[in-house]
N, C-alpha and C. Protein backbone atom coordinates (compact mmCIF):
# COMPACT_ATOMS: atom_id res chain seq x y z
N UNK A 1 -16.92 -106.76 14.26
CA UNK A 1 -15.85 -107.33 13.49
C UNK A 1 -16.37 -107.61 12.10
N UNK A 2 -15.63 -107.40 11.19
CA UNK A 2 -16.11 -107.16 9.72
C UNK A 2 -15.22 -108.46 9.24
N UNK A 3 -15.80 -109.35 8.52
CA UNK A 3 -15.01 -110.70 7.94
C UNK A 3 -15.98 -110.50 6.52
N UNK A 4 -14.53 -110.59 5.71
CA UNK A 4 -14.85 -110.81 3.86
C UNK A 4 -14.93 -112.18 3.82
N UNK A 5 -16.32 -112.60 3.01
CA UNK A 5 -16.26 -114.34 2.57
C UNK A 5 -16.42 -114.15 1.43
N UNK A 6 -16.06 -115.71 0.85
CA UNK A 6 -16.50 -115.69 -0.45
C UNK A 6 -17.88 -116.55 -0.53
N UNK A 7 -18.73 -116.24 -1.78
CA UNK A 7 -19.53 -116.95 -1.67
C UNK A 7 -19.60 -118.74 -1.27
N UNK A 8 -18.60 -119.25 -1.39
CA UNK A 8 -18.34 -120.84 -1.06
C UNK A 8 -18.51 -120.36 0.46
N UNK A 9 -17.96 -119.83 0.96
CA UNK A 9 -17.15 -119.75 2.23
C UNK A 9 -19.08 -119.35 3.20
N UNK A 10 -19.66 -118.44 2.62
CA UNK A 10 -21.05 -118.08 3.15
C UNK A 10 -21.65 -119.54 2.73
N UNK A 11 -21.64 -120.16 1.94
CA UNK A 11 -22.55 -121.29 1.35
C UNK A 11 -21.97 -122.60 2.91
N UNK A 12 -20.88 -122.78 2.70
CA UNK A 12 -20.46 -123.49 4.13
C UNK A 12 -20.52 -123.41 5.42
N UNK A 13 -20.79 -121.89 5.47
CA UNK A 13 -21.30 -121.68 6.80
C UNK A 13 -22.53 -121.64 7.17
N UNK A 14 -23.34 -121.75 5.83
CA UNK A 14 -24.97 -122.79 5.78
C UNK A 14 -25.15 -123.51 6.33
N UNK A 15 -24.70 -124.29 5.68
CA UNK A 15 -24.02 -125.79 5.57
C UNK A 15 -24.67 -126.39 7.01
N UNK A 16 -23.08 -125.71 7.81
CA UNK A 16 -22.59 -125.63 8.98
C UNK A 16 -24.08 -125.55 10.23
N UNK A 17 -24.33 -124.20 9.57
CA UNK A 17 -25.67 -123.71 10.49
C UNK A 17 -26.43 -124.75 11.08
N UNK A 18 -27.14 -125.20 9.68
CA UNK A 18 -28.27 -126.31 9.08
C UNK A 18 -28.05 -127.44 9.63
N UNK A 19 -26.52 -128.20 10.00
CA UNK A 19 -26.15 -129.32 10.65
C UNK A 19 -26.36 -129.08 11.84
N UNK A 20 -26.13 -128.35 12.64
CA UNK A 20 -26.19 -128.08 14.23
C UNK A 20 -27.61 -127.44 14.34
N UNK A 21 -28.36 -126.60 13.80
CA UNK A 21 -29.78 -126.44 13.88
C UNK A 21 -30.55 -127.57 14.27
N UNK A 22 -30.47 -128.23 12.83
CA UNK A 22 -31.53 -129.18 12.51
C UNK A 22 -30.79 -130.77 12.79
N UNK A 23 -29.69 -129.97 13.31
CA UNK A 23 -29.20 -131.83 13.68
C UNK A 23 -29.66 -132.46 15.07
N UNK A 24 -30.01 -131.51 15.77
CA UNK A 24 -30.59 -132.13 17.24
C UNK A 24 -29.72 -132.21 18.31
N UNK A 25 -28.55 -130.67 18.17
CA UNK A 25 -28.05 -130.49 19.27
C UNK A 25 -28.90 -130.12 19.99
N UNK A 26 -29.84 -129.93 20.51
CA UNK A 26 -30.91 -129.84 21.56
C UNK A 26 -31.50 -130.66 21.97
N UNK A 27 -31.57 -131.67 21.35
CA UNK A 27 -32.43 -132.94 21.53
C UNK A 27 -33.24 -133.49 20.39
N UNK A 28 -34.04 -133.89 20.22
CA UNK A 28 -34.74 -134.47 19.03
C UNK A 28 -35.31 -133.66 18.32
N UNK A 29 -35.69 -132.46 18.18
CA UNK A 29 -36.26 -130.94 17.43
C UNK A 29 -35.73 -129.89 17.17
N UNK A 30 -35.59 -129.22 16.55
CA UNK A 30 -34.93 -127.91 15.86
C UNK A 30 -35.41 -127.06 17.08
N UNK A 31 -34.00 -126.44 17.37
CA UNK A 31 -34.05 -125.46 18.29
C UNK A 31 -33.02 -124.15 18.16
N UNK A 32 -33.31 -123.26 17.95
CA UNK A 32 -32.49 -122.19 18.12
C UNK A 32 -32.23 -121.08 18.62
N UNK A 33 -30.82 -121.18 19.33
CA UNK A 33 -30.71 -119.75 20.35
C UNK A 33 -31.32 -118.03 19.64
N UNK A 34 -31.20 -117.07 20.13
CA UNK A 34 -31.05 -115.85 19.36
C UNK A 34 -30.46 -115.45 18.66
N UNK A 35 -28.63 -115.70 19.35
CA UNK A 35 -27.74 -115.49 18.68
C UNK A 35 -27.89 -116.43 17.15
N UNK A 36 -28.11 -117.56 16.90
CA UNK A 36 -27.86 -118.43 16.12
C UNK A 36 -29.01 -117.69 14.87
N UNK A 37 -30.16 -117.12 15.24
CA UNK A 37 -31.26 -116.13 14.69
C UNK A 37 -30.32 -115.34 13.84
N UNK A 38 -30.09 -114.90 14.55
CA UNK A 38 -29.31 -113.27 14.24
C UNK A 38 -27.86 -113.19 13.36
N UNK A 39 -27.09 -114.70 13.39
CA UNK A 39 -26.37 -114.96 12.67
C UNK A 39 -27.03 -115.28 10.96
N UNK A 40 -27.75 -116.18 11.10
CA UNK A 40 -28.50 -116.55 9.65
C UNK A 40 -29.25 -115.08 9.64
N UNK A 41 -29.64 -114.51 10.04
CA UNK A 41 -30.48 -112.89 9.54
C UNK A 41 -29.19 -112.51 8.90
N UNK A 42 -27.86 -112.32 9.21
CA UNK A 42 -26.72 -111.81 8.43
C UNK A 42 -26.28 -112.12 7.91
N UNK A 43 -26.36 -113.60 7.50
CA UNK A 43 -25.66 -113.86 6.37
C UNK A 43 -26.62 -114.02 5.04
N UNK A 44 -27.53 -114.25 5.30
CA UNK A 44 -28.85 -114.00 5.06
C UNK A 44 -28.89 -112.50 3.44
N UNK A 45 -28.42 -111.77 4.43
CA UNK A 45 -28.59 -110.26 3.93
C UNK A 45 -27.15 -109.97 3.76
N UNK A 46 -26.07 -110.31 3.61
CA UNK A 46 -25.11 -110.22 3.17
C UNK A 46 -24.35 -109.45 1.86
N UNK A 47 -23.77 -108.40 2.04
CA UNK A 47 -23.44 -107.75 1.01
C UNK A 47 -21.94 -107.46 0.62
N UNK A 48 -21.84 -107.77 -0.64
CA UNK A 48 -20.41 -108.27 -1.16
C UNK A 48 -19.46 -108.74 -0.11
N UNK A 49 -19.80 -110.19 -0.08
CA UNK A 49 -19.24 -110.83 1.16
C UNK A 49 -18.42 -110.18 2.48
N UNK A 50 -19.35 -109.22 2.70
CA UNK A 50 -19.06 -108.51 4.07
C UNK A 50 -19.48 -109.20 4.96
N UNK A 51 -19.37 -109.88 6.22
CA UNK A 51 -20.06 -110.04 7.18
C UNK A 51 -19.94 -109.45 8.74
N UNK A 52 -20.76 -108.57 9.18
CA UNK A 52 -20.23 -107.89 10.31
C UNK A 52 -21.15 -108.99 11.53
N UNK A 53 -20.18 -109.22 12.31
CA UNK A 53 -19.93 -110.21 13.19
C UNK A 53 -19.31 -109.90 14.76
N UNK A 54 -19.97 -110.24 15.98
CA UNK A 54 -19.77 -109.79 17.19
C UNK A 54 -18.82 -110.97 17.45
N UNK A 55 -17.85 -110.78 18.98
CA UNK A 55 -16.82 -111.57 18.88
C UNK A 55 -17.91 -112.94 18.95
N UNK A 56 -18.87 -113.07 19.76
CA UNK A 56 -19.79 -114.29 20.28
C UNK A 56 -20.24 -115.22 18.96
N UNK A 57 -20.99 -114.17 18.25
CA UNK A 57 -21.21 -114.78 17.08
C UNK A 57 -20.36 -115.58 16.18
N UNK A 58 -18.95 -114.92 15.95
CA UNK A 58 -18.33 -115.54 15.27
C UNK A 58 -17.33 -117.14 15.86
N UNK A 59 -18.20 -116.94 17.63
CA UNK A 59 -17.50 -118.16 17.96
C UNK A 59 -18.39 -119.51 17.88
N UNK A 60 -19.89 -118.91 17.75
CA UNK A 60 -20.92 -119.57 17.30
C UNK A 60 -20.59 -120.29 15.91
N UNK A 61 -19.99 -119.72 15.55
CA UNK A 61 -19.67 -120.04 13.97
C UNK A 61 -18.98 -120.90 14.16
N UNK A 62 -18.15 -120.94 14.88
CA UNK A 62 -16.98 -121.77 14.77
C UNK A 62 -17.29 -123.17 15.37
N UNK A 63 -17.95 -122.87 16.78
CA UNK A 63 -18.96 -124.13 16.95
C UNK A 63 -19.55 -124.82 15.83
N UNK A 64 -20.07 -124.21 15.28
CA UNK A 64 -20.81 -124.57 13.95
C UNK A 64 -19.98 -125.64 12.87
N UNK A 65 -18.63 -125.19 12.96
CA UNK A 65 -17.46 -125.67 12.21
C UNK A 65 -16.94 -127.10 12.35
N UNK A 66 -17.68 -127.40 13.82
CA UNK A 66 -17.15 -128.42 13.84
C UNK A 66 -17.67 -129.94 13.94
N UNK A 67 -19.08 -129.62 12.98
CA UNK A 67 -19.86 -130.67 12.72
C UNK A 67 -19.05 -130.99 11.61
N UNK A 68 -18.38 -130.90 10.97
CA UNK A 68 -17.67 -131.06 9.78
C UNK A 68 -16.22 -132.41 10.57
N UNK A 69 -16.58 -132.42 11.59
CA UNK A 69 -15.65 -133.78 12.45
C UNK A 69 -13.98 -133.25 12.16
N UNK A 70 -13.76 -132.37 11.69
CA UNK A 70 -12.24 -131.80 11.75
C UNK A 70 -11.79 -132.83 10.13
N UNK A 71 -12.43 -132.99 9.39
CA UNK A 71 -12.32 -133.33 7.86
C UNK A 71 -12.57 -132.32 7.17
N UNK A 72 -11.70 -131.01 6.75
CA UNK A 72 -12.44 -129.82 6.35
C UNK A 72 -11.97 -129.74 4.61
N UNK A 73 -12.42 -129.27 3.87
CA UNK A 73 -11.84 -128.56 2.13
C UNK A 73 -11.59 -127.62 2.65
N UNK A 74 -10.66 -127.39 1.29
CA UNK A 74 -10.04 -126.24 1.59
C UNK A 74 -10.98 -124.83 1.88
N UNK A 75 -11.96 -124.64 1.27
CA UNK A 75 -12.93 -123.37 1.35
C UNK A 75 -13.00 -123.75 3.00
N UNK A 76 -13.76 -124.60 3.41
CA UNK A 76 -13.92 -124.84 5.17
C UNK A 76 -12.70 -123.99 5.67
N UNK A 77 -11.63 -124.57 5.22
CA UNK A 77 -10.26 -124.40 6.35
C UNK A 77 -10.07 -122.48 6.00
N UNK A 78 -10.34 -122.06 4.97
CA UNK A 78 -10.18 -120.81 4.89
C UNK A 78 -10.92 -119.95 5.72
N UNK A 79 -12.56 -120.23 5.83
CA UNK A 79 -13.46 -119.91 6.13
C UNK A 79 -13.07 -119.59 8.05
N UNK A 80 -12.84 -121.14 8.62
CA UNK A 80 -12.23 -121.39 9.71
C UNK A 80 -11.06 -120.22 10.15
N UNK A 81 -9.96 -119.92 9.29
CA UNK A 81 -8.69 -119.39 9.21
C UNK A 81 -9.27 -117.73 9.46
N UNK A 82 -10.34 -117.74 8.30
CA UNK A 82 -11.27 -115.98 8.49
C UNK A 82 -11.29 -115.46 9.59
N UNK A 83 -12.17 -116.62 10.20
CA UNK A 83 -12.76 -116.14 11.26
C UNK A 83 -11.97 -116.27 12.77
N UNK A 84 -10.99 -117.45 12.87
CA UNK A 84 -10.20 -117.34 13.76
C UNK A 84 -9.45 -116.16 13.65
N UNK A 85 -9.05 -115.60 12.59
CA UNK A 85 -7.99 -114.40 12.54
C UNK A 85 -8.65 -112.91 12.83
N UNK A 86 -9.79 -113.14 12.50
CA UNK A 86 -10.91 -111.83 13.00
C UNK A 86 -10.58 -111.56 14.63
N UNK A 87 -11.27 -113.01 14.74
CA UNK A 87 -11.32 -112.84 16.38
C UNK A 87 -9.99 -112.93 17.48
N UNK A 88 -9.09 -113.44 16.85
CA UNK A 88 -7.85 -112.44 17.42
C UNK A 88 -7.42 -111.34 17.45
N UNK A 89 -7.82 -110.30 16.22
CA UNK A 89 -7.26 -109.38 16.00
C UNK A 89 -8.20 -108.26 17.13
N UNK A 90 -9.48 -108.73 16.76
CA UNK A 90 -10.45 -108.24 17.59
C UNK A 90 -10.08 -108.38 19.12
N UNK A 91 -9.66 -109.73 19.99
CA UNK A 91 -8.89 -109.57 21.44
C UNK A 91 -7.96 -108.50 21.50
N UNK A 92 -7.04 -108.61 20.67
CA UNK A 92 -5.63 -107.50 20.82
C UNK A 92 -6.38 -106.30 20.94
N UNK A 93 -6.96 -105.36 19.99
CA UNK A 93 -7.75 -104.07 20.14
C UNK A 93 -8.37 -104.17 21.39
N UNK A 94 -9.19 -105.22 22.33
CA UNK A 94 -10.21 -104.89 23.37
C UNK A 94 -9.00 -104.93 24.28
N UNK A 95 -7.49 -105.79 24.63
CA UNK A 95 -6.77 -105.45 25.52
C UNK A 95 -6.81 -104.11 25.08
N UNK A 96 -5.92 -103.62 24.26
CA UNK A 96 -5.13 -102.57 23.94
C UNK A 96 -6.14 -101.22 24.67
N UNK A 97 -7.45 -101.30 24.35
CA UNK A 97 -8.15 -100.14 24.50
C UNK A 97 -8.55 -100.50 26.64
N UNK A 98 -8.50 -101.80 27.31
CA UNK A 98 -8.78 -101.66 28.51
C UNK A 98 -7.04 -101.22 28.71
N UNK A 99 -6.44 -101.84 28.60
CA UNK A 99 -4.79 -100.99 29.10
C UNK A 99 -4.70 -99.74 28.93
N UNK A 100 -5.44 -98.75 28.02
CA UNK A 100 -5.27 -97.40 28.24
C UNK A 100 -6.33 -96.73 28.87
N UNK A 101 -7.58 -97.35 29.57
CA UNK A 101 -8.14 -97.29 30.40
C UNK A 101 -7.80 -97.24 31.83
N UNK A 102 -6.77 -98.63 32.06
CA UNK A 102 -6.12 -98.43 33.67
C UNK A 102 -5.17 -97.28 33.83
């Protein structure tokens, strides 16, 4: 799944990262899954706010979203809006392609 950000929108999902990383959802030390690796490797390397994004990842993200306690700016709520709309569009195509499978 391919999601356009803007640079605010990549800078918040830093943000985001950095709070749940280093905030001690694991317990008292910085801990991080693979996926959570592999997300910062891409945004990381990011080119003209492309970000290509698996459905998982981008729900990681969204996890991510909600250290922000549901008090979001507007860049947040867009960012949020991105990526929720990715990953719907992305469900409809994976029905669509198992229904012409059965």
């Amino acid at each position: 799944m391919e999601i356009n950000l803007t640079e605010t929108e990549i800078y918040i999902i830093k943000i985001w990262a950095d709070n749940n990383i280093h905030g001690g959802h694991w317990g008292d030390g910085d801990f991080m899954v693979p996926e959570e690796n592999i997300i910062l490797e891409k945004i990381n390397n990011i080119i003209n706010g492309e970000l290509n994004l698996t459905e998982k990842e981008a729900q990681i993200i969204l996890v991510w979203s909600e250290s922000a306690r549901g008090i979001y700016t507007m860049e947040e709520e867009s960012a949020i809006k991105k990526i929720k709309s990715v990953i719907k569009e992305n469900i409809g195509h994976g029905n669509e392609r198992n229904n012409r499978a059965n």
